[in-house]
N, C-alpha and C. Protein backbone atom coordinates (compact mmCIF):
# COMPACT_ATOMS: atom_id res chain seq x y z
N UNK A 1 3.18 -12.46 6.09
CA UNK A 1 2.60 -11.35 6.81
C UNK A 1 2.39 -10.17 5.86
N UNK A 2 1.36 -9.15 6.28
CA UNK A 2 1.11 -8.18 5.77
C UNK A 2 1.98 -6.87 6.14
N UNK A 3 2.68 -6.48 4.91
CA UNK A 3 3.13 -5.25 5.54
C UNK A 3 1.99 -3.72 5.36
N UNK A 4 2.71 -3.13 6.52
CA UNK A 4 1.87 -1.65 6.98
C UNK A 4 2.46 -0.58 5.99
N UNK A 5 2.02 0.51 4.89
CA UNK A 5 2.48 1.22 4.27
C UNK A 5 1.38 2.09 4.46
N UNK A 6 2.75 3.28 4.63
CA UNK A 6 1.58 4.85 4.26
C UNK A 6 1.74 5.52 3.98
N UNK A 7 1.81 6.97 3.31
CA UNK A 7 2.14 7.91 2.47
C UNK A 7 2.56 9.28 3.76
N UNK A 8 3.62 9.52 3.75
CA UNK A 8 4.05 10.47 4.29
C UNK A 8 4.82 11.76 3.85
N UNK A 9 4.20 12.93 4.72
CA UNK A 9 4.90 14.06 3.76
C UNK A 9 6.19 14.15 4.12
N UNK A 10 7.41 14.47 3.46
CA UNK A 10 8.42 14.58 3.69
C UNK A 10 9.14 15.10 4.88
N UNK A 11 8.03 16.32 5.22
CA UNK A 11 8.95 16.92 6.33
C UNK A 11 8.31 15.88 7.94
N UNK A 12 7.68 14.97 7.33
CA UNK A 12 7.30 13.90 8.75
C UNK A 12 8.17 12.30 8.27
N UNK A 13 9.05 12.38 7.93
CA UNK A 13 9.83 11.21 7.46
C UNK A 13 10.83 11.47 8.21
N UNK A 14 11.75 10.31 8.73
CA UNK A 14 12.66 10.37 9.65
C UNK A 14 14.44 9.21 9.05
N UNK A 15 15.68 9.42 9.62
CA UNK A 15 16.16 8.63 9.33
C UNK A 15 15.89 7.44 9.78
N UNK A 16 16.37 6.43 9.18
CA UNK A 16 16.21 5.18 9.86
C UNK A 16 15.05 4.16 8.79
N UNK A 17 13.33 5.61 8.43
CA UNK A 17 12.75 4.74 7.68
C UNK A 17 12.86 4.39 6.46
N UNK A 18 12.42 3.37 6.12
CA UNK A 18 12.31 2.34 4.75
C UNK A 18 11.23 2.71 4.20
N UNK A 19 11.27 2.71 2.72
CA UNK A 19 10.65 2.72 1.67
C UNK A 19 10.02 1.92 0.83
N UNK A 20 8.89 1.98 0.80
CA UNK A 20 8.05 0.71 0.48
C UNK A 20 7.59 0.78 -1.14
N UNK A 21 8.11 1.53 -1.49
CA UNK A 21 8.34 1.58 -3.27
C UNK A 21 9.22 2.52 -3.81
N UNK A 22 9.12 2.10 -4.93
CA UNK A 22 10.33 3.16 -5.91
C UNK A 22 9.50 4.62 -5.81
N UNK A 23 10.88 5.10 -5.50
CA UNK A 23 10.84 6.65 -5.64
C UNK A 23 11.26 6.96 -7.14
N UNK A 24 9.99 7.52 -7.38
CA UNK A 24 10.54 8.14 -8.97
C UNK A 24 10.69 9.56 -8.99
N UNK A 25 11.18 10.21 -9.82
CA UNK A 25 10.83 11.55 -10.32
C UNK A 25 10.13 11.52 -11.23
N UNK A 26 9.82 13.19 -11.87
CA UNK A 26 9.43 13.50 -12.71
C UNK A 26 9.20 12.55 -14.41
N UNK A 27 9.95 12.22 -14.59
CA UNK A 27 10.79 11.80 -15.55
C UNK A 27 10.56 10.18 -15.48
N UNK A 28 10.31 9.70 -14.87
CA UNK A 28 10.01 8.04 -14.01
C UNK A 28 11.40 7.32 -13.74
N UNK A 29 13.03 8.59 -13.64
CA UNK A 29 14.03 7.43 -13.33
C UNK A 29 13.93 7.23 -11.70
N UNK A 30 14.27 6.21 -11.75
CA UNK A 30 14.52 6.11 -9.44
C UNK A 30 15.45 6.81 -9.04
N UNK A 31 14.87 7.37 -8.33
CA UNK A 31 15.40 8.56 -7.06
C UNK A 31 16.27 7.44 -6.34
N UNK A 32 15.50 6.72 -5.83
CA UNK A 32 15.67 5.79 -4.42
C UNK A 32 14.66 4.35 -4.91
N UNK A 33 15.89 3.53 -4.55
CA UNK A 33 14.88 1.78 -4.95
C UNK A 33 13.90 1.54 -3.53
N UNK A 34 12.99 0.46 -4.07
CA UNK A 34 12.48 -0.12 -2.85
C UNK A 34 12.82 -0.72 -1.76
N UNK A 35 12.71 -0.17 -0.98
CA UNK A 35 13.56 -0.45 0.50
C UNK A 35 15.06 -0.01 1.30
N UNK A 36 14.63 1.21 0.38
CA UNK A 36 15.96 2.06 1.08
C UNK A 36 15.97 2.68 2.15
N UNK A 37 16.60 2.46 3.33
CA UNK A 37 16.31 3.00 4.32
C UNK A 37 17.15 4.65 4.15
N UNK A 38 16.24 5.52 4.42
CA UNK A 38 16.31 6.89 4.79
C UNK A 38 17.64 7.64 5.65
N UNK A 39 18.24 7.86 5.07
CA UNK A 39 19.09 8.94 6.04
C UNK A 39 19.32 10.38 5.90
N UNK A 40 19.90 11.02 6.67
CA UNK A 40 19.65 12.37 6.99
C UNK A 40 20.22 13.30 5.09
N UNK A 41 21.16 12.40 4.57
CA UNK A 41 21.87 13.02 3.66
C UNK A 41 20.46 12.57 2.16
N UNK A 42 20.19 11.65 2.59
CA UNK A 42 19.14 11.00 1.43
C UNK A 42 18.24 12.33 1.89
N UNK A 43 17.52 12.32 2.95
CA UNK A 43 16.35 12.88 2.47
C UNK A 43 16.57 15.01 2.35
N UNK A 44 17.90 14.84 2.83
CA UNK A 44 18.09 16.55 1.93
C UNK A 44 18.38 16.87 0.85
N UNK A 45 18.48 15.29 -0.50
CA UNK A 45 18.78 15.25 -1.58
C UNK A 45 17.13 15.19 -1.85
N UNK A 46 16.16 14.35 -0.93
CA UNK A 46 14.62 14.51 -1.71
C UNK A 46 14.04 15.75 -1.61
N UNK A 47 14.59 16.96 -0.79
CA UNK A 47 14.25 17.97 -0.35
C UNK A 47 15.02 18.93 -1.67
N UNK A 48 15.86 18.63 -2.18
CA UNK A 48 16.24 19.49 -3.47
C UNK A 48 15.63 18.95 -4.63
N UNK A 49 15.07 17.72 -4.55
CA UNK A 49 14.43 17.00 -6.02
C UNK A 49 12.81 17.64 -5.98
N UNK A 50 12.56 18.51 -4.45
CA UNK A 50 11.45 18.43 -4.43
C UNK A 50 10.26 17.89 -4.19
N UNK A 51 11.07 16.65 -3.46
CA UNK A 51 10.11 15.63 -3.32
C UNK A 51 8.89 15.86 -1.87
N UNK A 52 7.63 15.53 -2.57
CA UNK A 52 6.37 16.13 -1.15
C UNK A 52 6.06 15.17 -0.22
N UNK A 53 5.91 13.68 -0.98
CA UNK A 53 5.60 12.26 -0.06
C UNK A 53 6.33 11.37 -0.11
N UNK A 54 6.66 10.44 0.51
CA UNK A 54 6.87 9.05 0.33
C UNK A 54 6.31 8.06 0.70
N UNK A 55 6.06 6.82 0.16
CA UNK A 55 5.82 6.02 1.01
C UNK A 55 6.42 4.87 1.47
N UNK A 56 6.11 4.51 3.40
CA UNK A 56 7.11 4.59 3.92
C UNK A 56 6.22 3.14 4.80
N UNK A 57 7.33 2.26 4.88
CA UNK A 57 6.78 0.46 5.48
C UNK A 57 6.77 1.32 7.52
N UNK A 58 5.51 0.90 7.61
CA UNK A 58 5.25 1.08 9.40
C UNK A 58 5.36 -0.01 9.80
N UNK A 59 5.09 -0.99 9.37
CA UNK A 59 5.55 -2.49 10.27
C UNK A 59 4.83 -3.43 9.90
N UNK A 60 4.07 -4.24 10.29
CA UNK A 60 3.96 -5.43 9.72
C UNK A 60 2.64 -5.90 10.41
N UNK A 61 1.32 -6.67 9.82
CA UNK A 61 0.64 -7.36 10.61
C UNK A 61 0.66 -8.63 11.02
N UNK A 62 0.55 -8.56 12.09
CA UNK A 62 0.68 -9.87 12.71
C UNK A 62 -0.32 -11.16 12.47
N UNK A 63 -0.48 -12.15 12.19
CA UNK A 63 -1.28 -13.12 11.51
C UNK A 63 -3.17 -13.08 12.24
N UNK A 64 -3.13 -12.68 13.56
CA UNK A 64 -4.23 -12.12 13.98
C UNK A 64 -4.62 -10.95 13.39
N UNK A 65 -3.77 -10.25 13.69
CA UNK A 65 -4.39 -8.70 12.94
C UNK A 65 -4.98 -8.96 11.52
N UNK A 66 -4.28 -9.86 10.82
CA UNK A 66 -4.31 -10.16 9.03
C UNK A 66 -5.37 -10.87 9.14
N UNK A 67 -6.10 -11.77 9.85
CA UNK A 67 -7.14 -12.70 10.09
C UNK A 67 -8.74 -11.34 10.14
N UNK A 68 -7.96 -10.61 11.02
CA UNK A 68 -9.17 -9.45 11.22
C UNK A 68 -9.51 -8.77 10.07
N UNK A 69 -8.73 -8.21 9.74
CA UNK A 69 -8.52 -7.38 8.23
C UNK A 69 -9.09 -8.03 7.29
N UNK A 70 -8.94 -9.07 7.20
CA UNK A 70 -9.44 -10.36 5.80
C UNK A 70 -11.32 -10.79 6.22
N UNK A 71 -11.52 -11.14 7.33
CA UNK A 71 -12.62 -10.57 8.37
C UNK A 71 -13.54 -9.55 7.57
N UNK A 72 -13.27 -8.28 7.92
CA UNK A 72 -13.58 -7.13 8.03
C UNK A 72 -13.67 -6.94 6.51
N UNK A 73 -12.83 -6.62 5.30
CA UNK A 73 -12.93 -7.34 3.90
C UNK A 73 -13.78 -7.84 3.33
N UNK A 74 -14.13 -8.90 3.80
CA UNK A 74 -14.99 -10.24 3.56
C UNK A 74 -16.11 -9.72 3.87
N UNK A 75 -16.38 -8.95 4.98
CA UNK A 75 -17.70 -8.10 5.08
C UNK A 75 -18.61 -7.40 4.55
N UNK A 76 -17.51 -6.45 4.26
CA UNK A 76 -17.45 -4.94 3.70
C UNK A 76 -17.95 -5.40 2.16
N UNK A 77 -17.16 -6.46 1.17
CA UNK A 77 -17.24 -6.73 -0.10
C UNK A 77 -18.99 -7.54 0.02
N UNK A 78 -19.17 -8.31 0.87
CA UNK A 78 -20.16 -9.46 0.67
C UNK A 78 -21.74 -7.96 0.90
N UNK A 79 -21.27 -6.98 1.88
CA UNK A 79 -22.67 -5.87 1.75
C UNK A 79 -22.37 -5.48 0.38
N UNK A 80 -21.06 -4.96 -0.15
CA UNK A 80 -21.51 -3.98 -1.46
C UNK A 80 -22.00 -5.32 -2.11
N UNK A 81 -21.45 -6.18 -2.34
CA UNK A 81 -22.31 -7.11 -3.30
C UNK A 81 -23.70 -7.31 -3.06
N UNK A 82 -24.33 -6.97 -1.95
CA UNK A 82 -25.59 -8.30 -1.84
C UNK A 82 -26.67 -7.74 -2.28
N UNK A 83 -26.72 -6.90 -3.85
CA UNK A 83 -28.20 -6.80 -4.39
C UNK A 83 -27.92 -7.04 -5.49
N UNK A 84 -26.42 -7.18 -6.25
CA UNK A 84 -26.18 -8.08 -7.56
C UNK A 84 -26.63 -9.19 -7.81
N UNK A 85 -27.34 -9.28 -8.91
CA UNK A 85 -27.30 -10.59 -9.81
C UNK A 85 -25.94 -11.49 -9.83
N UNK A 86 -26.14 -12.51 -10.30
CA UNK A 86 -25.42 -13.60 -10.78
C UNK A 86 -24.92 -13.50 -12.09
N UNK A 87 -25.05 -12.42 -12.74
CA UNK A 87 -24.64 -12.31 -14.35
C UNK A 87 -23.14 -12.44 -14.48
N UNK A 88 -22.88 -13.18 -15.23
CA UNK A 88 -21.27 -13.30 -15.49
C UNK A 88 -20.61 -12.27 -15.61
N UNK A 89 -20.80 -10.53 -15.91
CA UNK A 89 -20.37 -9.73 -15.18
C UNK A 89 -20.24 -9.14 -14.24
N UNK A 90 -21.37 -9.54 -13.32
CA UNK A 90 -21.54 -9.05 -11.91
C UNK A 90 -20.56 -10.19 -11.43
N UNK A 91 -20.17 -11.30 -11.18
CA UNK A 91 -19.13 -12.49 -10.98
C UNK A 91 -17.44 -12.30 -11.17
N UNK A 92 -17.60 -11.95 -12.39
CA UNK A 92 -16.32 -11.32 -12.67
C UNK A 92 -15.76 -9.71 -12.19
N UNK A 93 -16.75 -8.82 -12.07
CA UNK A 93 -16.40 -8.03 -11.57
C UNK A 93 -15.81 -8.01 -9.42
N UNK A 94 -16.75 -9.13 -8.84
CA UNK A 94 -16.55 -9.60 -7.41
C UNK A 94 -15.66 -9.92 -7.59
N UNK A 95 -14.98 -11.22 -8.10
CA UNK A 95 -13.61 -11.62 -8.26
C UNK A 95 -12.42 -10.94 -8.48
N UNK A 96 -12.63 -9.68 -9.45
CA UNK A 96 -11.58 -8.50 -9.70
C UNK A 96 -11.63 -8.14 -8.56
N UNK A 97 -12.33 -7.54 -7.46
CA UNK A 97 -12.42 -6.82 -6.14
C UNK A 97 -11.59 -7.78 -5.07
N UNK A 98 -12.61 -8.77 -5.19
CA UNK A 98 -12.16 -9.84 -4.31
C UNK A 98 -10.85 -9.85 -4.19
N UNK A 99 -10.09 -10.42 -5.18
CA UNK A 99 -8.87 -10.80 -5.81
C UNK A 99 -8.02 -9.45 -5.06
N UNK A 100 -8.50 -8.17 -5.51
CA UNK A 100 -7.94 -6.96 -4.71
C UNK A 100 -7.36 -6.67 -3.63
N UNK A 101 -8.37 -6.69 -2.67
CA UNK A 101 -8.71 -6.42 -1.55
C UNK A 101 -7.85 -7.99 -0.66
N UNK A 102 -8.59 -9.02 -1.17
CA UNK A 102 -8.37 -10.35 -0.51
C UNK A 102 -6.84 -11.05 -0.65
N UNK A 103 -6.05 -10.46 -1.64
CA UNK A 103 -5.20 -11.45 -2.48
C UNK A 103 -5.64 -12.28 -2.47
N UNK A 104 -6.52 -12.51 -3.24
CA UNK A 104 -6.84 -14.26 -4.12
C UNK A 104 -7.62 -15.40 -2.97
N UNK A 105 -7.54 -14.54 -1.51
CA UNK A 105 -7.88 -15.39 -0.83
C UNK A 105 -9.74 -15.09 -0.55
N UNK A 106 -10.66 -15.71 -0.84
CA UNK A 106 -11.99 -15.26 -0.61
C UNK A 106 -12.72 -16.25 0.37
């Protein structure tokens, strides 16, 4: 399944949520690893580090939803493509996108 991530400003972060990447500072050491769930004492320590966003796992798609999304993807990529040539950089560049957007799945 696909997880849901989104960038939230600090003062809209709550205990309880999880973290969907390393929190770095300044400096690039970790604040907080991936998947630390949030509590009231954590996030008044990100509030002295200064910290403005995080980002924070909302939940998960469900294999329909992920079917749609991949759908919708598949769309979106096949219009920006459809006045390219076939040139082995126009190919390789779809595949970099593809690969992106799709994970590997096209």
């Amino acid at each position: 399944m696909t997880t849901i991530k989104t960038q939230l400003a600090l003062a809209e972060v709550s205990p309880g949520m999880v973290l969907s990447d390393d929190l770095l500072d300044l400096q690039g050491q970790v604040l907080l690893p991936k998947g630390a769930t949030l509590t009231e004492q954590t996030i008044e320590s990100l509030r002295r580090h200064d910290v403005v966003s995080l980002r924070i796992i909302m939940g998960e798609l469900t294999p329909e939803e992920e079917a749609i999304q991949h759908a919708h993807f598949q769309q979106r990529l096949e219009r920006l493509f459809r006045k390219l040539d076939d040139s082995p950089a126009n190919v390789l560049l779809q595949r970099y996108v593809r690969d992106f957007r799709l994970g590997g799945q096209s």
